[in-house]
PDB file of N, CA and C in Angstrom:
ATOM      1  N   UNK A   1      -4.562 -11.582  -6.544  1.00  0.00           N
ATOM      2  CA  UNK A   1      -4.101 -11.025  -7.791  1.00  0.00           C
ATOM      3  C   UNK A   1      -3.781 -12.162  -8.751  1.00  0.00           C
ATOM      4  N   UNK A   2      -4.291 -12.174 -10.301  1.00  0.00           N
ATOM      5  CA  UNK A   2      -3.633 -13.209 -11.143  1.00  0.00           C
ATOM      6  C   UNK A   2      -3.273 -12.107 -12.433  1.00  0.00           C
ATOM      7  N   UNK A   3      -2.330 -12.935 -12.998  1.00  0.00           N
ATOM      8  CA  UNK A   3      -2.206 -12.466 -14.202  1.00  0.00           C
ATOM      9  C   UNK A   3      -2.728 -12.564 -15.371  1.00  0.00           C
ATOM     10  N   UNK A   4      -2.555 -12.247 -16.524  1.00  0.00           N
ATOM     11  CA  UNK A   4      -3.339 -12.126 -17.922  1.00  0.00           C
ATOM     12  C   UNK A   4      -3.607 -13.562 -18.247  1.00  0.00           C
ATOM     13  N   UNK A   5      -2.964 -14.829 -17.797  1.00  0.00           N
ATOM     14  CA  UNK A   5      -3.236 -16.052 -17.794  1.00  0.00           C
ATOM     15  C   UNK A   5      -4.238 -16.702 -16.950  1.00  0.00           C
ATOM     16  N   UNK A   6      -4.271 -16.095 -15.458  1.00  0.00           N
ATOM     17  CA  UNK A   6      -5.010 -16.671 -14.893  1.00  0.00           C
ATOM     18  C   UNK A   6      -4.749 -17.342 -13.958  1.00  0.00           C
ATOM     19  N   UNK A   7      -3.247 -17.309 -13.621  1.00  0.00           N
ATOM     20  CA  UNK A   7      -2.606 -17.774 -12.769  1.00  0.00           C
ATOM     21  C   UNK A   7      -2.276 -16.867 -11.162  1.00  0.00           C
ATOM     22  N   UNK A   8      -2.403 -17.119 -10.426  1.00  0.00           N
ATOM     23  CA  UNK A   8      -2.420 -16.592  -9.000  1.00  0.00           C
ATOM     24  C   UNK A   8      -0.878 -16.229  -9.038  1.00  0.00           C
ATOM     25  N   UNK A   9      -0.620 -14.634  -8.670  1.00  0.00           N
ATOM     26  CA  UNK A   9       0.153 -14.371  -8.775  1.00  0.00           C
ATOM     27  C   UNK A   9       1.199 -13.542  -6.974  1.00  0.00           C
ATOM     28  N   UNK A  10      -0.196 -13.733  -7.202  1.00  0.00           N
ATOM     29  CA  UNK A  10      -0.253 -12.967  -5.072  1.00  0.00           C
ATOM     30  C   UNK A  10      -1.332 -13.512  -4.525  1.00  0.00           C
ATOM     31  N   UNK A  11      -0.564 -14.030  -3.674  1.00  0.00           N
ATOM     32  CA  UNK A  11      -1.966 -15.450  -2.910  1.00  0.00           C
ATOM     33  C   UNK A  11      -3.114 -14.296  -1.773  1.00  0.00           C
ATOM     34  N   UNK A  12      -4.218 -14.616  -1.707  1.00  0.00           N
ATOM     35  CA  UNK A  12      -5.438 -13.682  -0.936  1.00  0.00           C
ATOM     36  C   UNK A  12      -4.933 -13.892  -0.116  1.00  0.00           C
ATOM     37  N   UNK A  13      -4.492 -12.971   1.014  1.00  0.00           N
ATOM     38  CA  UNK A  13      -4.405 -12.651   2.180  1.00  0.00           C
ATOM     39  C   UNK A  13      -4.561 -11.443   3.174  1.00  0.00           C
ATOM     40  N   UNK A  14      -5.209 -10.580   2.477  1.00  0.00           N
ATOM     41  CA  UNK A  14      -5.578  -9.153   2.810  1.00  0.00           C
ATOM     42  C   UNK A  14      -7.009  -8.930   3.218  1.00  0.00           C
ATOM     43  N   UNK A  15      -7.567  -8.065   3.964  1.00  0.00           N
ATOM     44  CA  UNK A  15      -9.065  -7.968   3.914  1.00  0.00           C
ATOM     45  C   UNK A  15      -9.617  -6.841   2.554  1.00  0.00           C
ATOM     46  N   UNK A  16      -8.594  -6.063   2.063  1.00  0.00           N
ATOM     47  CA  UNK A  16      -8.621  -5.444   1.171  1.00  0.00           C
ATOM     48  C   UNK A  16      -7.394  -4.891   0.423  1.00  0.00           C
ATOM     49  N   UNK A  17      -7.394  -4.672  -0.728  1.00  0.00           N
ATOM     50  CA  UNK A  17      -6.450  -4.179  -1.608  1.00  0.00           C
ATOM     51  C   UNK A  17      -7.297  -3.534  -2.413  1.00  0.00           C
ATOM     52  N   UNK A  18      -6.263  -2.422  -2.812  1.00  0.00           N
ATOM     53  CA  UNK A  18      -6.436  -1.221  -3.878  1.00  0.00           C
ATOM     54  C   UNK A  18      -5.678  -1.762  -5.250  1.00  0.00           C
ATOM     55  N   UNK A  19      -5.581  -0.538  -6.361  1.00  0.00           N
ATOM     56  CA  UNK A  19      -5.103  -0.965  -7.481  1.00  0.00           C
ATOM     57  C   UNK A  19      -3.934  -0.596  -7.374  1.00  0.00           C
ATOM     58  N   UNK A  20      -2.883  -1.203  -8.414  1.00  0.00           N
ATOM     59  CA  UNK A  20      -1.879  -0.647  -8.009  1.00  0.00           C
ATOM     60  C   UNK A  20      -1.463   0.831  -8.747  1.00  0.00           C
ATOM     61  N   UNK A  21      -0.600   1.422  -8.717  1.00  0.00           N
ATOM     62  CA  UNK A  21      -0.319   2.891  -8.625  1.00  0.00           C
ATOM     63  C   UNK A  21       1.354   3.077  -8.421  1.00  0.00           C
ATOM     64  N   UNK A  22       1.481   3.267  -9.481  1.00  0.00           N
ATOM     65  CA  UNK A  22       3.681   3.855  -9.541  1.00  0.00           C
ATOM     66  C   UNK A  22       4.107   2.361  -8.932  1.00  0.00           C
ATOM     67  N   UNK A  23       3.644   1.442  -9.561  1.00  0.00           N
ATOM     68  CA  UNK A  23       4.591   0.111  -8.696  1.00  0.00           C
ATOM     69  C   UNK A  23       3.690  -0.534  -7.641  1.00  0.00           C
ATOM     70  N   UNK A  24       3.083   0.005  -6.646  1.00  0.00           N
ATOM     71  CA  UNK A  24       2.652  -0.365  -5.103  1.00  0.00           C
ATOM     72  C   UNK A  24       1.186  -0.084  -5.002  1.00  0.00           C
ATOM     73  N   UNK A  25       0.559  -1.146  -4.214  1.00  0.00           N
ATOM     74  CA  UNK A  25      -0.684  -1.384  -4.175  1.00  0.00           C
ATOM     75  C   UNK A  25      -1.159  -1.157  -2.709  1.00  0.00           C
ATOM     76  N   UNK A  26      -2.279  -0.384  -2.340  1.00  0.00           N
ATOM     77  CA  UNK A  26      -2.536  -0.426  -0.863  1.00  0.00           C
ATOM     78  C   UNK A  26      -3.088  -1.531  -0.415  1.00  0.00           C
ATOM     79  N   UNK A  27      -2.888  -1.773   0.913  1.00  0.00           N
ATOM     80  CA  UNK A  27      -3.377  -3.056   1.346  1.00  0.00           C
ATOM     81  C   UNK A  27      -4.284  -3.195   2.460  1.00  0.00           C
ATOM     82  N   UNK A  28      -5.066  -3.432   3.245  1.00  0.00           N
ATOM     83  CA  UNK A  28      -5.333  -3.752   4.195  1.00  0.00           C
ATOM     84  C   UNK A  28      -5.591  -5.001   4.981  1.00  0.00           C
ATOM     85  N   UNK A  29      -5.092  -4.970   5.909  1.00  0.00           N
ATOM     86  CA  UNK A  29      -5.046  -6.284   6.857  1.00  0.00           C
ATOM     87  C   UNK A  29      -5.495  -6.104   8.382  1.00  0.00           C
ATOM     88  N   UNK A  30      -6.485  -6.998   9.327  1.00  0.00           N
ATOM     89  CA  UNK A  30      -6.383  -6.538  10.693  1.00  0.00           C
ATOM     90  C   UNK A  30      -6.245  -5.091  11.076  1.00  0.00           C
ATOM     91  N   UNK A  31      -7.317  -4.266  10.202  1.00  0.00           N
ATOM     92  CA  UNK A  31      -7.703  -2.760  10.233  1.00  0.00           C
ATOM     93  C   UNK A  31      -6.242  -1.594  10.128  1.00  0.00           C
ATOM     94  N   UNK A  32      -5.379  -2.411   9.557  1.00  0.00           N
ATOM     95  CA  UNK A  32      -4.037  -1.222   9.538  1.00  0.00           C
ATOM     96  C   UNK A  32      -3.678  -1.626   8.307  1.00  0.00           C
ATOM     97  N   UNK A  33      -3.132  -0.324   6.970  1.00  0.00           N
ATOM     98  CA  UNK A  33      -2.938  -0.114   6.173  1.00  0.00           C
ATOM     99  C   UNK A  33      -1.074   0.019   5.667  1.00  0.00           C
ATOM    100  N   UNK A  34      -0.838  -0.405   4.537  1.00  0.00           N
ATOM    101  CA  UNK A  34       0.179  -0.594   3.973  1.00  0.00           C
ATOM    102  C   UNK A  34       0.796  -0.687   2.847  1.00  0.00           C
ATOM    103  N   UNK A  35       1.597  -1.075   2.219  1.00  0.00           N
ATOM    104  CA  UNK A  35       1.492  -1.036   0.257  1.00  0.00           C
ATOM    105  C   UNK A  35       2.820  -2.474   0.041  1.00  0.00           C
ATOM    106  N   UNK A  36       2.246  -2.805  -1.077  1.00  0.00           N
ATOM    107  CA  UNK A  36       2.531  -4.411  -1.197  1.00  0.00           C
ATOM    108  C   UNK A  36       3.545  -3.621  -3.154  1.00  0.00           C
ATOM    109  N   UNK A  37       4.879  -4.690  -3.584  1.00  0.00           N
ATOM    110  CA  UNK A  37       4.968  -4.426  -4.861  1.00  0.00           C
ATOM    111  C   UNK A  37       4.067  -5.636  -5.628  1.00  0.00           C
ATOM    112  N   UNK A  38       4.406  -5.305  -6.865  1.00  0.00           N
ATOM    113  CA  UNK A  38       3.923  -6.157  -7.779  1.00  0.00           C
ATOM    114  C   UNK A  38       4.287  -7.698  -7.832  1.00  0.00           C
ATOM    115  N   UNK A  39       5.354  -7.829  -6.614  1.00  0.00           N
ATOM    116  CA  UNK A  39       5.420  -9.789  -6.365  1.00  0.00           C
ATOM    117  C   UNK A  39       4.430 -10.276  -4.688  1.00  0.00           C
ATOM    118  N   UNK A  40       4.325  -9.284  -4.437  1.00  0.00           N
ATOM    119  CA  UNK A  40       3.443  -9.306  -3.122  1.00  0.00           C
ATOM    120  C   UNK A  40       4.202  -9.006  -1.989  1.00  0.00           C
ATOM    121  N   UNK A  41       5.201  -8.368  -1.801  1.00  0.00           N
ATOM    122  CA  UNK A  41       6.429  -8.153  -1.061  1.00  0.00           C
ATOM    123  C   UNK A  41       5.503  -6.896  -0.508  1.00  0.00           C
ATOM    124  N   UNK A  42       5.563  -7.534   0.991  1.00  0.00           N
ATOM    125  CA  UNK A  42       5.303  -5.794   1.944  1.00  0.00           C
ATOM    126  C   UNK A  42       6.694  -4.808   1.765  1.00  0.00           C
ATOM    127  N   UNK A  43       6.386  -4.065   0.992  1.00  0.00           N
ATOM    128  CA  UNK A  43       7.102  -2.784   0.904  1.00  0.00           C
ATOM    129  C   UNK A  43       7.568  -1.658   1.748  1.00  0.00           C
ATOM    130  N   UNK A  44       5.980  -1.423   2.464  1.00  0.00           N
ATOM    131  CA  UNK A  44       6.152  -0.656   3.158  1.00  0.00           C
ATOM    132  C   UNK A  44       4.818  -1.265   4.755  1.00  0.00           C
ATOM    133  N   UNK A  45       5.465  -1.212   5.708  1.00  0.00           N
ATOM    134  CA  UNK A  45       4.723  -1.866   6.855  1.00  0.00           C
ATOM    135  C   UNK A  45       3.236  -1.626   6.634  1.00  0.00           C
ATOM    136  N   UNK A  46       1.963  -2.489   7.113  1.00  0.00           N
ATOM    137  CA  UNK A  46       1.002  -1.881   7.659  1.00  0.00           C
ATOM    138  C   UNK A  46       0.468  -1.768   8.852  1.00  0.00           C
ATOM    139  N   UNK A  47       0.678  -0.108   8.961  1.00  0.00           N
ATOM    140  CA  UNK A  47       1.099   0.131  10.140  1.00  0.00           C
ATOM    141  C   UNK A  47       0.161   1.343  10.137  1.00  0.00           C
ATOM    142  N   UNK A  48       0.107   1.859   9.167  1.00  0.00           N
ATOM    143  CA  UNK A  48      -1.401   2.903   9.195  1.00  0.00           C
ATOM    144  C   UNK A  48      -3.264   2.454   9.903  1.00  0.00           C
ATOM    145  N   UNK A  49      -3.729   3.586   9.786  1.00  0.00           N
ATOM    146  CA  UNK A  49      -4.969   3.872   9.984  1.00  0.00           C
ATOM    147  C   UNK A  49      -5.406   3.836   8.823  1.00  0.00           C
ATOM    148  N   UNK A  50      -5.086   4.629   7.600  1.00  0.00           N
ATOM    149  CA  UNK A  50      -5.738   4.835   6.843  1.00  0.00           C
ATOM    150  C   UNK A  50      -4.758   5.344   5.306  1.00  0.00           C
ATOM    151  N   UNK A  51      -4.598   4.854   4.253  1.00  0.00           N
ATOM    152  CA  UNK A  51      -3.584   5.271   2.875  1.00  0.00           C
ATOM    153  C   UNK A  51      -4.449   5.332   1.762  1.00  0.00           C
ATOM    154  N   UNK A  52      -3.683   6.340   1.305  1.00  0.00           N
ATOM    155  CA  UNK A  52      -4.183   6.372  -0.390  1.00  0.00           C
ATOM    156  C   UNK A  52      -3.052   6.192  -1.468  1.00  0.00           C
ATOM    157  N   UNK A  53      -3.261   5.221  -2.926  1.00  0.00           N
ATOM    158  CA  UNK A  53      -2.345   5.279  -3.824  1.00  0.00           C
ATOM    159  C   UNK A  53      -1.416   6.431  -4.029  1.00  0.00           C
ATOM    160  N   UNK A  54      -0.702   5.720  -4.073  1.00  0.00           N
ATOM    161  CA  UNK A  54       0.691   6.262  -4.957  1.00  0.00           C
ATOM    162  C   UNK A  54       0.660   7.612  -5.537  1.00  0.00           C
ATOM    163  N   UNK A  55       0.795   8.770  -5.735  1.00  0.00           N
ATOM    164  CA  UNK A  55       0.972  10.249  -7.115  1.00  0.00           C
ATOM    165  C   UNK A  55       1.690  10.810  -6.745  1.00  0.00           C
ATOM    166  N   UNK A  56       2.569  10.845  -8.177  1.00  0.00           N
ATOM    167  CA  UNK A  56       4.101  11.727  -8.282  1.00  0.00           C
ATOM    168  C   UNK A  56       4.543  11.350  -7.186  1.00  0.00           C
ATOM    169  N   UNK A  57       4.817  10.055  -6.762  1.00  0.00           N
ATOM    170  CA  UNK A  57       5.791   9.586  -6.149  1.00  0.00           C
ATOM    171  C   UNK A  57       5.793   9.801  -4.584  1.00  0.00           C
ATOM    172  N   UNK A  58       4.257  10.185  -4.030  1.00  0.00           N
ATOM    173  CA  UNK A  58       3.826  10.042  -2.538  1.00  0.00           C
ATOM    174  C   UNK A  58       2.363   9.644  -2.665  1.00  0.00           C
ATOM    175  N   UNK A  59       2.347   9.281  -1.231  1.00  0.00           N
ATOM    176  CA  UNK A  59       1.176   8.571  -0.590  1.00  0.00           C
ATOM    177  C   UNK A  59       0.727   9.339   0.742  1.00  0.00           C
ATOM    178  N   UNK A  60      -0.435   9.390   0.686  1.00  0.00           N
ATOM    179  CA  UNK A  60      -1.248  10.253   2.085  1.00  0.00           C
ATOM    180  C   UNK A  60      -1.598   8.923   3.050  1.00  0.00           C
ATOM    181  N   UNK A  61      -1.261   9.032   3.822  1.00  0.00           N
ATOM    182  CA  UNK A  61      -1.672   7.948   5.193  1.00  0.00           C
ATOM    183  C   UNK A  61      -2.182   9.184   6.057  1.00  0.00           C
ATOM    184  N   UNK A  62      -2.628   8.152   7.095  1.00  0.00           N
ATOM    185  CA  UNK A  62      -3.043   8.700   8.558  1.00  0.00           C
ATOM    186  C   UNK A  62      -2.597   7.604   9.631  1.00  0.00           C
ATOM    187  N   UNK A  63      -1.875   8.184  10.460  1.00  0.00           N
ATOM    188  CA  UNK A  63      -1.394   7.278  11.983  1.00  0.00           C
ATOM    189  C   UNK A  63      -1.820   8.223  13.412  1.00  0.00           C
ATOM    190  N   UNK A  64      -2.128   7.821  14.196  1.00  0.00           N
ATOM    191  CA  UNK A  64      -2.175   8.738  15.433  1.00  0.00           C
ATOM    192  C   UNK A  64      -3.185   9.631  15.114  1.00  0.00           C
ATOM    193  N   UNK A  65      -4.226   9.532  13.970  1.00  0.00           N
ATOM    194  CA  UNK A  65      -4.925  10.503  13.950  1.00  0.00           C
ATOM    195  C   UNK A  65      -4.819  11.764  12.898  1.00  0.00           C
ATOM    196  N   UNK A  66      -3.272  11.382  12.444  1.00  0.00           N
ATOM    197  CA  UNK A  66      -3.026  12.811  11.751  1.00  0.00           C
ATOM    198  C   UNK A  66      -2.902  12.511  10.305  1.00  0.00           C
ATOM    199  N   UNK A  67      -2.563  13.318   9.381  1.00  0.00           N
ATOM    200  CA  UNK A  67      -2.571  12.776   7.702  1.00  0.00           C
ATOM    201  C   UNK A  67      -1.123  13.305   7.727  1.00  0.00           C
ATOM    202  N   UNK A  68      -0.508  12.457   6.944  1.00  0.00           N
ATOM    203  CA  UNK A  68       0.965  13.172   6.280  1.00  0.00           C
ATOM    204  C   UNK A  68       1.361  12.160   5.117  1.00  0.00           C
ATOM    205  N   UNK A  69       2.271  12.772   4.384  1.00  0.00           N
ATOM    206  CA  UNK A  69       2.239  12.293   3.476  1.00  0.00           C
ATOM    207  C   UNK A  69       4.218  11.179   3.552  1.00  0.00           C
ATOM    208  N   UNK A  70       4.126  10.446   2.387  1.00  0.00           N
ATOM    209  CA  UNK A  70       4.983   9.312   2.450  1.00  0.00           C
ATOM    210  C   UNK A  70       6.010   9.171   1.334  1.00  0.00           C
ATOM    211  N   UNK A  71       6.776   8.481   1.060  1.00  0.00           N
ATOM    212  CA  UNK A  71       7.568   8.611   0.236  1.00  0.00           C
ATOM    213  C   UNK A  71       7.737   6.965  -0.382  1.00  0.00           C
ATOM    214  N   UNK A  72       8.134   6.664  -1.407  1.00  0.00           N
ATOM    215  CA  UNK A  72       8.384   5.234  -2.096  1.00  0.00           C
ATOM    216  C   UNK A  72       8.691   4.265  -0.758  1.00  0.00           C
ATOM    217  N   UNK A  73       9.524   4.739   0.119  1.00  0.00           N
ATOM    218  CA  UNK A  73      10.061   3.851   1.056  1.00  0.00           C
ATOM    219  C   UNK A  73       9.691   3.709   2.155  1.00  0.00           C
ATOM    220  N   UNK A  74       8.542   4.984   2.632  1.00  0.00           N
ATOM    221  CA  UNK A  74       7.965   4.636   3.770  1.00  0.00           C
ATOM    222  C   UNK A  74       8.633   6.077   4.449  1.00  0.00           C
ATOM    223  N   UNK A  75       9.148   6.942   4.038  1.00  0.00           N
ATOM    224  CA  UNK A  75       9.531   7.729   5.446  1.00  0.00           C
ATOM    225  C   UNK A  75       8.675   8.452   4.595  1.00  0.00           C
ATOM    226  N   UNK A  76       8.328   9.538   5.690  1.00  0.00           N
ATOM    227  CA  UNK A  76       7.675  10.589   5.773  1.00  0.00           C
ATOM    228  C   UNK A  76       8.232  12.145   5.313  1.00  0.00           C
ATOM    229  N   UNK A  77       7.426  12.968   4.360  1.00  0.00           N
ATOM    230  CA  UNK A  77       7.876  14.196   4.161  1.00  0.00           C
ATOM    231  C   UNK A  77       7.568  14.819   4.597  1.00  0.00           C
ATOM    232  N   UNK A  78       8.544  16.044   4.770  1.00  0.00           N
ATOM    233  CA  UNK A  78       8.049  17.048   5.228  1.00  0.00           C
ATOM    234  C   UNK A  78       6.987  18.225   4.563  1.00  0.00           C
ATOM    235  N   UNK A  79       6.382  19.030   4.969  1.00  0.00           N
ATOM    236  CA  UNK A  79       5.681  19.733   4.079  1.00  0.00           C
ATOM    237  C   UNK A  79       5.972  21.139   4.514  1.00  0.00           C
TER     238      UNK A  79
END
C-alpha cells in the first residue's frame, strides 16, 4: 500500500489484499484470511478460509466449512 505521495505506507507482506471497505482491508496470507486497518495493524486474526469486505458494518467469512457473518471486532453474529 502507498499513499497519494508514493510513499510505502504498509510494507508487502500478504499473498493478497482486497480494497479497503468501512476502515479494514481483507488480507490473505499462508491460505487463511483476515482484515488489516488503514496503518497495517491485524485487526482481526487470519484465521479464515475464506472473507469478504466490510457492509453496514459486517463481513461474511467461512471457517470449518461454514459461512457466518462478523462484526468490526471479529466476533461473530448471530442470525
Amino acid at each position: 500500500f502507498i499513499d497519494k505521495t508514493g510513499h510505502v505506507v504498509i510494507e508487502p507482506e500478504y499473498d493478497w489484499v482486497g480494497n479497503f471497505s468501512e476502515g479494514l482491508a481483507v488480507v490473505k496470507k499462508d491460505g487463511k484470511y483476515g482484515f488489516i486497518d488503514k496503518t497495517g495493524q491485524v485487526v482481526i486474526d487470519l484465521k479464515y478460509d475464506d472473507a469478504k469486505s466490510f457492509s453496514e458494518g459486517l463481513a461474511a467469512v467461512k471457517k470449518d466449512g461454514e459461512y457466518f457473518f462478523i462484526d468490526k471486532n471479529g466476533n461473530r453474529v448471530s442470525q
